[in-house]
PDB file of N, CA and C in Angstrom:
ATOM      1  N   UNK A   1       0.839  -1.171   0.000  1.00  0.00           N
ATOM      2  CA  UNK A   1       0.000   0.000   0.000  1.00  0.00           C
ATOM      3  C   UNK A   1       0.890   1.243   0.000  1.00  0.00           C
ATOM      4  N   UNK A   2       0.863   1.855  -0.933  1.00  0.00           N
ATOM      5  CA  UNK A   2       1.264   2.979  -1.538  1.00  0.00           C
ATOM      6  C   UNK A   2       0.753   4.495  -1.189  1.00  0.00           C
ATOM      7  N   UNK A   3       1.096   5.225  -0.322  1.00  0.00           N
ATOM      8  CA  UNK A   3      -0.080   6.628  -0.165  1.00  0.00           C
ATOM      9  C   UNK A   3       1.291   8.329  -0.528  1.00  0.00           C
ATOM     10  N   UNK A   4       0.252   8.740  -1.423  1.00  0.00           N
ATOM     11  CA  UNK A   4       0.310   9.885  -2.090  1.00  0.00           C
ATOM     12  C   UNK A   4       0.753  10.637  -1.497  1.00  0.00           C
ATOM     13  N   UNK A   5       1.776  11.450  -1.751  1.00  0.00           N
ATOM     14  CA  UNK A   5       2.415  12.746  -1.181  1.00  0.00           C
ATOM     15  C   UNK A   5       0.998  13.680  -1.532  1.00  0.00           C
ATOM     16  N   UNK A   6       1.017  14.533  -0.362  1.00  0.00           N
ATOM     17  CA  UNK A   6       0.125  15.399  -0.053  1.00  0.00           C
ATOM     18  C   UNK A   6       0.618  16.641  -1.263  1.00  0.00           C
ATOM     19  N   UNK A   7      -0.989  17.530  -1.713  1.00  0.00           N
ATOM     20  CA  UNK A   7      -0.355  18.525  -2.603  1.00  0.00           C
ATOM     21  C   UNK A   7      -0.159  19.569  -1.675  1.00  0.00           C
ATOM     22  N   UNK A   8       1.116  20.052  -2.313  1.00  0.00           N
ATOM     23  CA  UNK A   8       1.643  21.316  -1.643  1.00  0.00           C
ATOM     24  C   UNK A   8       0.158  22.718  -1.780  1.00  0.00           C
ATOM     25  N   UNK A   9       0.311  23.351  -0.315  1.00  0.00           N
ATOM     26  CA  UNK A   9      -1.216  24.167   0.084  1.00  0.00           C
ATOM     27  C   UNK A   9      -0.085  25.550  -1.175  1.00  0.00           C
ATOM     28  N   UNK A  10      -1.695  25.403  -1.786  1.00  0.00           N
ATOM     29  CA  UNK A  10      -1.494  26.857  -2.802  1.00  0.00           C
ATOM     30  C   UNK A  10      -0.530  28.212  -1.889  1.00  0.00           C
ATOM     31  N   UNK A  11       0.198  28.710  -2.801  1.00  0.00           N
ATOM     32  CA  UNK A  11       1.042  29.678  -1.816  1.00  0.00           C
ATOM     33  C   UNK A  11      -0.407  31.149  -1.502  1.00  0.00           C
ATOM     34  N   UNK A  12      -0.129  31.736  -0.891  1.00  0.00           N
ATOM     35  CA  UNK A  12      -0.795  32.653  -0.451  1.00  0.00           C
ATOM     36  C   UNK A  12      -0.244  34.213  -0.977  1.00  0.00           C
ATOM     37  N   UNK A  13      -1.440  34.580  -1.627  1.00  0.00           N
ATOM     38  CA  UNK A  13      -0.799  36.100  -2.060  1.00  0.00           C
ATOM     39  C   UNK A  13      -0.272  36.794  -1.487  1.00  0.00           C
ATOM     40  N   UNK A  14       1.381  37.658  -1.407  1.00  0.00           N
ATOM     41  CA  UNK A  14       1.751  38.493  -0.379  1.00  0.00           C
ATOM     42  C   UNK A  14       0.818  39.897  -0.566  1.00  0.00           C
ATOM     43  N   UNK A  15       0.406  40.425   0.777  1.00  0.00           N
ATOM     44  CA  UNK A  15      -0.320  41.528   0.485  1.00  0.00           C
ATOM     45  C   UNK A  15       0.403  43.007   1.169  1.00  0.00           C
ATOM     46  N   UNK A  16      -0.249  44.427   0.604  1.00  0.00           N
ATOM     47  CA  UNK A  16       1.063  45.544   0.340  1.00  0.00           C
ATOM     48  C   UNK A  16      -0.561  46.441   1.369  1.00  0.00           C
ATOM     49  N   UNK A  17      -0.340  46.989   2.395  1.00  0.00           N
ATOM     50  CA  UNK A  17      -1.087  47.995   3.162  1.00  0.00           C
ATOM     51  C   UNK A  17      -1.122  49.196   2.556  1.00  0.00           C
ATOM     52  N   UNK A  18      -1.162  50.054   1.487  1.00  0.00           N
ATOM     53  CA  UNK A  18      -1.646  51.375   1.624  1.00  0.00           C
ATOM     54  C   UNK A  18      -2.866  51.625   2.348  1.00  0.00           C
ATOM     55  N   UNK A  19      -2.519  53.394   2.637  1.00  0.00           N
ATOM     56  CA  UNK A  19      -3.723  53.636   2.973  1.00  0.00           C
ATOM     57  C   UNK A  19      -4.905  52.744   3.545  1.00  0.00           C
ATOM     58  N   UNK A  20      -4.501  51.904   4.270  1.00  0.00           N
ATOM     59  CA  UNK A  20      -5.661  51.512   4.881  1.00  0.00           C
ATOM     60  C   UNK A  20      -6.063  50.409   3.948  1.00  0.00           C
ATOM     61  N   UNK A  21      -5.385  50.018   3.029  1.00  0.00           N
ATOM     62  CA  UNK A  21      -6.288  49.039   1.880  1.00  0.00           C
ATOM     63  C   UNK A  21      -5.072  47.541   1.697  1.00  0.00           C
ATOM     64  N   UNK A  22      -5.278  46.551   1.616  1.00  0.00           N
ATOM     65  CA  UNK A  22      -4.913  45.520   1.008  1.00  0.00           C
ATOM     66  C   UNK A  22      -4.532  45.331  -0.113  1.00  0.00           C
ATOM     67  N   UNK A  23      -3.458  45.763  -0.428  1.00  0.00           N
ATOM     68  CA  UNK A  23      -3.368  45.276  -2.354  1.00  0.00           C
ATOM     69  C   UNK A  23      -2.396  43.985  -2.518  1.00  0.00           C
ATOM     70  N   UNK A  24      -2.592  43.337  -3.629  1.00  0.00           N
ATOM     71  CA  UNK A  24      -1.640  42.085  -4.048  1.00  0.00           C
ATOM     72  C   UNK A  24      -0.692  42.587  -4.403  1.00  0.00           C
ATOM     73  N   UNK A  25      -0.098  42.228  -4.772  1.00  0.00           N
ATOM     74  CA  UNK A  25       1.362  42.551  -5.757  1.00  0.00           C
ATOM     75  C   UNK A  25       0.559  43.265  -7.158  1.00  0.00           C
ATOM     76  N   UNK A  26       0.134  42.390  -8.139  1.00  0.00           N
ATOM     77  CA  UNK A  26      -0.714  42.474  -9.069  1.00  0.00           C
ATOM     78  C   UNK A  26      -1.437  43.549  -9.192  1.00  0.00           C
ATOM     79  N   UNK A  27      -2.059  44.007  -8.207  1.00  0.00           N
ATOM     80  CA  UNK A  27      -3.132  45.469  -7.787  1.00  0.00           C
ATOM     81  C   UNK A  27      -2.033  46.342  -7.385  1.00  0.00           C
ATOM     82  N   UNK A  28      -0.852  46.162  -7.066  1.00  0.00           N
ATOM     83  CA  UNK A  28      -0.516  47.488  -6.700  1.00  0.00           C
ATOM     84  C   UNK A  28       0.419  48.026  -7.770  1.00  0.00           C
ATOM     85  N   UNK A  29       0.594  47.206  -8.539  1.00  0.00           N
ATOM     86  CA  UNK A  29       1.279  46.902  -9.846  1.00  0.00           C
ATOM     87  C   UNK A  29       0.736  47.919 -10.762  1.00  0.00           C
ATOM     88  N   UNK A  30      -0.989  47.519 -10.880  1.00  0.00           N
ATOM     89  CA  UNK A  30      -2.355  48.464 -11.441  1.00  0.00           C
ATOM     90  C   UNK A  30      -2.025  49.630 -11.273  1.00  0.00           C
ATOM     91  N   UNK A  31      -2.609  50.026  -9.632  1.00  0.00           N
ATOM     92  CA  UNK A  31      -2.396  51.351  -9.195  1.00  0.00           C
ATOM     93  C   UNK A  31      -1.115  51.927  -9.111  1.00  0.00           C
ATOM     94  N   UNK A  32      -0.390  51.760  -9.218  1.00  0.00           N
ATOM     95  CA  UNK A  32       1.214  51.870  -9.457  1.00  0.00           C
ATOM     96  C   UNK A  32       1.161  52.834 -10.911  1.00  0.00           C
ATOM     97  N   UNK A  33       0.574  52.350 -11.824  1.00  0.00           N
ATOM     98  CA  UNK A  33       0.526  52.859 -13.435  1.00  0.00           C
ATOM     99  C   UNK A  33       0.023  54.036 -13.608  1.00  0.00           C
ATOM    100  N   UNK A  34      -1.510  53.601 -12.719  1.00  0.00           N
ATOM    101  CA  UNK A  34      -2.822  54.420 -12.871  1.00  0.00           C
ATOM    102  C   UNK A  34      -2.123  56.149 -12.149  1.00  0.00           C
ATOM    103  N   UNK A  35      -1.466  55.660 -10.902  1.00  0.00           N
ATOM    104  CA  UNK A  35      -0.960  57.111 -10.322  1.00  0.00           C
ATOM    105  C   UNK A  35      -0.213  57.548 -10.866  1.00  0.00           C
ATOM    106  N   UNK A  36       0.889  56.584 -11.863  1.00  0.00           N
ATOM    107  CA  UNK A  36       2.245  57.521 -12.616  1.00  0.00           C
ATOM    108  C   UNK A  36       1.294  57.900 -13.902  1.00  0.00           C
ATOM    109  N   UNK A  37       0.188  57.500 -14.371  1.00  0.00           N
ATOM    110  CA  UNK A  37      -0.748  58.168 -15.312  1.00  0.00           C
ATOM    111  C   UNK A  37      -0.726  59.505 -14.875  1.00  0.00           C
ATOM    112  N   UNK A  38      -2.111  59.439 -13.394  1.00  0.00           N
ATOM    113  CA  UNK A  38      -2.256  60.503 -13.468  1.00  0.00           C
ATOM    114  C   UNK A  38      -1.667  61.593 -12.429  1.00  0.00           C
ATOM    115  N   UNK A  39      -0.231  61.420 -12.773  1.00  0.00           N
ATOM    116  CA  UNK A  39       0.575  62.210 -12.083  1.00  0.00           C
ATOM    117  C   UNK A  39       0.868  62.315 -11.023  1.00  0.00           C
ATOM    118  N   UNK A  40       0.701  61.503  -9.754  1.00  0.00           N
ATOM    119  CA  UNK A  40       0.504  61.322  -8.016  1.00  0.00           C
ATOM    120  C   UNK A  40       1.377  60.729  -7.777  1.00  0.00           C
ATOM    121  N   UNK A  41       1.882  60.636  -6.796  1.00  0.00           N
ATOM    122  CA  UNK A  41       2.044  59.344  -5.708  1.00  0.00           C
ATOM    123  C   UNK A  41       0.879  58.446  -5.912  1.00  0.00           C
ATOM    124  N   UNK A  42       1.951  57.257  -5.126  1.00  0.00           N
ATOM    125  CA  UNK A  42       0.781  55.885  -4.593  1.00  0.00           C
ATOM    126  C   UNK A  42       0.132  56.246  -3.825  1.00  0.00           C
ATOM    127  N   UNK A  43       0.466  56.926  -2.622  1.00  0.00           N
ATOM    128  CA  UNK A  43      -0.592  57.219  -1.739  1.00  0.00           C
ATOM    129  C   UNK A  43      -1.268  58.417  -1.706  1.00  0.00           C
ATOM    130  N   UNK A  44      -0.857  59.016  -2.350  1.00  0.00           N
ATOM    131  CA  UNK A  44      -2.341  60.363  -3.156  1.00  0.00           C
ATOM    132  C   UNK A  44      -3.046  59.652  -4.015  1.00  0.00           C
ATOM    133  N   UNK A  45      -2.947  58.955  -5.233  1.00  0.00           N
ATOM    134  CA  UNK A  45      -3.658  58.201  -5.960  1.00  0.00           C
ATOM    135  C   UNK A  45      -4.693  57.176  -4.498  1.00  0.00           C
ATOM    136  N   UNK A  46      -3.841  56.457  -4.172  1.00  0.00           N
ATOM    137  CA  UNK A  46      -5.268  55.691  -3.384  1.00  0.00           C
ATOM    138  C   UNK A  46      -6.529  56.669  -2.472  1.00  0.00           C
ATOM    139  N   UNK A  47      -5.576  57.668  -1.493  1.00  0.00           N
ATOM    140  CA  UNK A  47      -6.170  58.652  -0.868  1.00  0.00           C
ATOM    141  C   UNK A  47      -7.489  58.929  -1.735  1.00  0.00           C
ATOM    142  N   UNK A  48      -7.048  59.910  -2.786  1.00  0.00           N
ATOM    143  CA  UNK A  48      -8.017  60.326  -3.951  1.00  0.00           C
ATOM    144  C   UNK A  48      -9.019  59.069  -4.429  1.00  0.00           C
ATOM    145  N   UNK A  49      -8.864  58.510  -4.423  1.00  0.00           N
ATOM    146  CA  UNK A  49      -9.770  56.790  -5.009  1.00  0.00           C
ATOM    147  C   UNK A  49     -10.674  56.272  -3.956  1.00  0.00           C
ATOM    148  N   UNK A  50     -10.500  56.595  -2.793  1.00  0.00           N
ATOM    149  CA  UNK A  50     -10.972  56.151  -1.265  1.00  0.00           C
ATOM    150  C   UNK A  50     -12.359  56.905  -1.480  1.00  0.00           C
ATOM    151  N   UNK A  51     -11.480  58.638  -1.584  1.00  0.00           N
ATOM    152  CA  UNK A  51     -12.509  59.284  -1.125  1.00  0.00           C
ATOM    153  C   UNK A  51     -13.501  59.748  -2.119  1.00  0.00           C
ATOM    154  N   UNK A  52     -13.001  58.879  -3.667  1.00  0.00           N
ATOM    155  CA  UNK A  52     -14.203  59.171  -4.725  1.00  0.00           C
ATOM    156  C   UNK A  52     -15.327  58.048  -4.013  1.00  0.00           C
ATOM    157  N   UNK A  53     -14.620  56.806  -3.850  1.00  0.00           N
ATOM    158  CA  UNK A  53     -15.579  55.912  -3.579  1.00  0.00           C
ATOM    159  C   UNK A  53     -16.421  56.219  -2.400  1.00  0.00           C
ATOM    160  N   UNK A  54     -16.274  56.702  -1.088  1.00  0.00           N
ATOM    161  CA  UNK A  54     -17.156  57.432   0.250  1.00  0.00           C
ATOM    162  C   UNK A  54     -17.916  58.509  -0.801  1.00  0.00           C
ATOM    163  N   UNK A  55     -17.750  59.183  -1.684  1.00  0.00           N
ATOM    164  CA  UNK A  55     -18.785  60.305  -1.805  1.00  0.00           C
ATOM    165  C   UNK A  55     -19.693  59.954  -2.843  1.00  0.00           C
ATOM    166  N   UNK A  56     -19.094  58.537  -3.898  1.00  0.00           N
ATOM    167  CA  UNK A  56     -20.109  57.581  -4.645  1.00  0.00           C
ATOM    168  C   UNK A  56     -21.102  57.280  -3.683  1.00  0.00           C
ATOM    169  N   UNK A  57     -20.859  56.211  -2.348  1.00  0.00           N
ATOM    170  CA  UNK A  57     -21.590  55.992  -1.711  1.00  0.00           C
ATOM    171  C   UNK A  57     -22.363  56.780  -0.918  1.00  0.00           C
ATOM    172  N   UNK A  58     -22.099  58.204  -0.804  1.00  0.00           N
ATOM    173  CA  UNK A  58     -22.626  58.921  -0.239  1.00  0.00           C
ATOM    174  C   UNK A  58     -23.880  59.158  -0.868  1.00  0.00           C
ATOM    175  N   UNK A  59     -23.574  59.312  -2.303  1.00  0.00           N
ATOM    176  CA  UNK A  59     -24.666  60.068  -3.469  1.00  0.00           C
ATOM    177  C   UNK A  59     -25.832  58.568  -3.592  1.00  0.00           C
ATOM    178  N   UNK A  60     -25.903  57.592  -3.169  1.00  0.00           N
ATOM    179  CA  UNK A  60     -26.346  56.518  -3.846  1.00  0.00           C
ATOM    180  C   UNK A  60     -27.213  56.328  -2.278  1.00  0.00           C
ATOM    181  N   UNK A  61     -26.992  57.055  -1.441  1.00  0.00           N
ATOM    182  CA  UNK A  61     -27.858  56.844  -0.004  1.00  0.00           C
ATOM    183  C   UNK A  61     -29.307  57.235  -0.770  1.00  0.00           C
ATOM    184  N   UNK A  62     -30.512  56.861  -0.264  1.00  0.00           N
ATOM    185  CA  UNK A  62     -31.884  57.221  -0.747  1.00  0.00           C
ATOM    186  C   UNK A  62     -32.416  58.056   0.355  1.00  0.00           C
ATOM    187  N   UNK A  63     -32.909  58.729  -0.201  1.00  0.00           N
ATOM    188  CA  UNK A  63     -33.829  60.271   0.276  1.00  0.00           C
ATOM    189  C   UNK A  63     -34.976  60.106   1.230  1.00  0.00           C
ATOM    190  N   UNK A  64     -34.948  60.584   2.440  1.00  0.00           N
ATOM    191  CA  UNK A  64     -35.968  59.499   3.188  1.00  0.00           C
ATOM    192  C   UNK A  64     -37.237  60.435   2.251  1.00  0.00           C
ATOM    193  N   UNK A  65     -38.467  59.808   2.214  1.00  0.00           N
ATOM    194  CA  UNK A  65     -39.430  59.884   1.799  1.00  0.00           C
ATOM    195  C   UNK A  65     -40.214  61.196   2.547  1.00  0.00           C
ATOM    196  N   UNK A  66     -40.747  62.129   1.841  1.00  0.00           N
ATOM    197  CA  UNK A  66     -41.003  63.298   2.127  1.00  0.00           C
ATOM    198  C   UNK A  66     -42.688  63.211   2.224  1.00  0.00           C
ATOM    199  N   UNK A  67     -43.839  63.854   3.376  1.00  0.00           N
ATOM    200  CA  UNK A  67     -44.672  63.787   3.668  1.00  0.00           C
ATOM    201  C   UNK A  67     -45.718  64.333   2.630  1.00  0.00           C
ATOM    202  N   UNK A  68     -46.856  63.859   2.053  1.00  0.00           N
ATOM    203  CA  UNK A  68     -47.188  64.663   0.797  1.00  0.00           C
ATOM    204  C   UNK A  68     -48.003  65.865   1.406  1.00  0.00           C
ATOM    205  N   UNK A  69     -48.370  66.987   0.612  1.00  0.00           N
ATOM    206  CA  UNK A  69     -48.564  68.286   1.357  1.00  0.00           C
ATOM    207  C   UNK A  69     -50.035  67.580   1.230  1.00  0.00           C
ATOM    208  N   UNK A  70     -50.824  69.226   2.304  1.00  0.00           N
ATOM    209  CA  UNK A  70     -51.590  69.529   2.534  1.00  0.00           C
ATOM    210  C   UNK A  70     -52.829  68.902   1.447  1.00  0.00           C
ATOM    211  N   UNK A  71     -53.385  69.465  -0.198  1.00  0.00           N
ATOM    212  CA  UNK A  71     -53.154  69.571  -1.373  1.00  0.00           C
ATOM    213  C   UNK A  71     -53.386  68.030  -1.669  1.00  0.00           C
ATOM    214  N   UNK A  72     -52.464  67.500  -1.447  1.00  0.00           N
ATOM    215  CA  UNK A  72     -52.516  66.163  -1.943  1.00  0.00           C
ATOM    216  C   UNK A  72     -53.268  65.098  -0.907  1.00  0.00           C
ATOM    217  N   UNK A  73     -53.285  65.663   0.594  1.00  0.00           N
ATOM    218  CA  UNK A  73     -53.601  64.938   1.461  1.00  0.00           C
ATOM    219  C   UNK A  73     -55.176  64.645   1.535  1.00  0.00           C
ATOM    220  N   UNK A  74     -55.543  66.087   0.883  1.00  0.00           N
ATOM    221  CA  UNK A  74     -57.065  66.255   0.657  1.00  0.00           C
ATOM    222  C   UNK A  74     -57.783  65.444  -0.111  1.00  0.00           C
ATOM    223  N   UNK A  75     -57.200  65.645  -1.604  1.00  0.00           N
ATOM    224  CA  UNK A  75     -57.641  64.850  -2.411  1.00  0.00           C
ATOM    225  C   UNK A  75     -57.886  63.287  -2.410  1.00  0.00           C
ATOM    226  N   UNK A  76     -56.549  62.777  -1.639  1.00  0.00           N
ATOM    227  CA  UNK A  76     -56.665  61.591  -0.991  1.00  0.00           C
ATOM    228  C   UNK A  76     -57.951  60.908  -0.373  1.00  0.00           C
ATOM    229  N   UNK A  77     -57.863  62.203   0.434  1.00  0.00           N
ATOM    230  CA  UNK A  77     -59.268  61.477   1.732  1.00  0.00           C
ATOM    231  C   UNK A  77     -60.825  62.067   0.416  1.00  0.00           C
ATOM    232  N   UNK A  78     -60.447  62.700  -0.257  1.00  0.00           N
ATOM    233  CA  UNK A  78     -61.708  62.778  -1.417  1.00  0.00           C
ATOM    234  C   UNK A  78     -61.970  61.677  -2.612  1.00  0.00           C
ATOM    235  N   UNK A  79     -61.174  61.124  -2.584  1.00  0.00           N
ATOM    236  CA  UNK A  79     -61.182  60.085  -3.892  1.00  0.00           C
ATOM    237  C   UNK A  79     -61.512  58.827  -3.033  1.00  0.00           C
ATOM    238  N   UNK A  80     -61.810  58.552  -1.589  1.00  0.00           N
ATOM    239  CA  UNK A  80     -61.977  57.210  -0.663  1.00  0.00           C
ATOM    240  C   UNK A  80     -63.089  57.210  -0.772  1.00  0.00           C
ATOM    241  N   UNK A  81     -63.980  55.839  -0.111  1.00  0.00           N
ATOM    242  CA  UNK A  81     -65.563  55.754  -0.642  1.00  0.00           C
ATOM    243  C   UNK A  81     -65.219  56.178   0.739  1.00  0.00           C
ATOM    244  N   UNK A  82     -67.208  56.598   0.809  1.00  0.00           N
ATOM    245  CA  UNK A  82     -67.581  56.936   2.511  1.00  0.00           C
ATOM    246  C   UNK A  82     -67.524  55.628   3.530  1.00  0.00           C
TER     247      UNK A  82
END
């Protein structure tokens, strides 16, 4: 009886901390380009990218629902049977 060498456990991506964020090698590689694009540092480029994404999410919050006026409230209770 013959038993199999075990497979070696997949290596694990080394990961790079900017700003508060996790990047692979690979991703920071990305953003690495994207900032010598557009003219920054790495960590102004992420900074700037953080805080597009907080004010995306900011804009995408929903509007709490506003009370209908007076006007409309009327008509309401006029269009109900008795």
């Amino acid at each position: 009886m013959t038993t199999k060498p075990s497979p070696k456990p997949a290596a694990k991506p080394e990961y790079t901390i900017i700003a508060g964020r996790k990047l692979s090698k690979g991703q920071l590689v990305y953003e690495q380009e994207r900032a010598k694009a557009a003219g920054k540092s790495l960590e102004a480029w992420i900074t700037a990218k953080i805080k597009a994404e907080e004010a995306e999410a900011e804009k995408a919050k929903p509007k709490p629902v506003k009370k209908p006026g007076l006007i409309s409230r009327l008509l309401d209770k006029a269009h109900k049977p008795i």
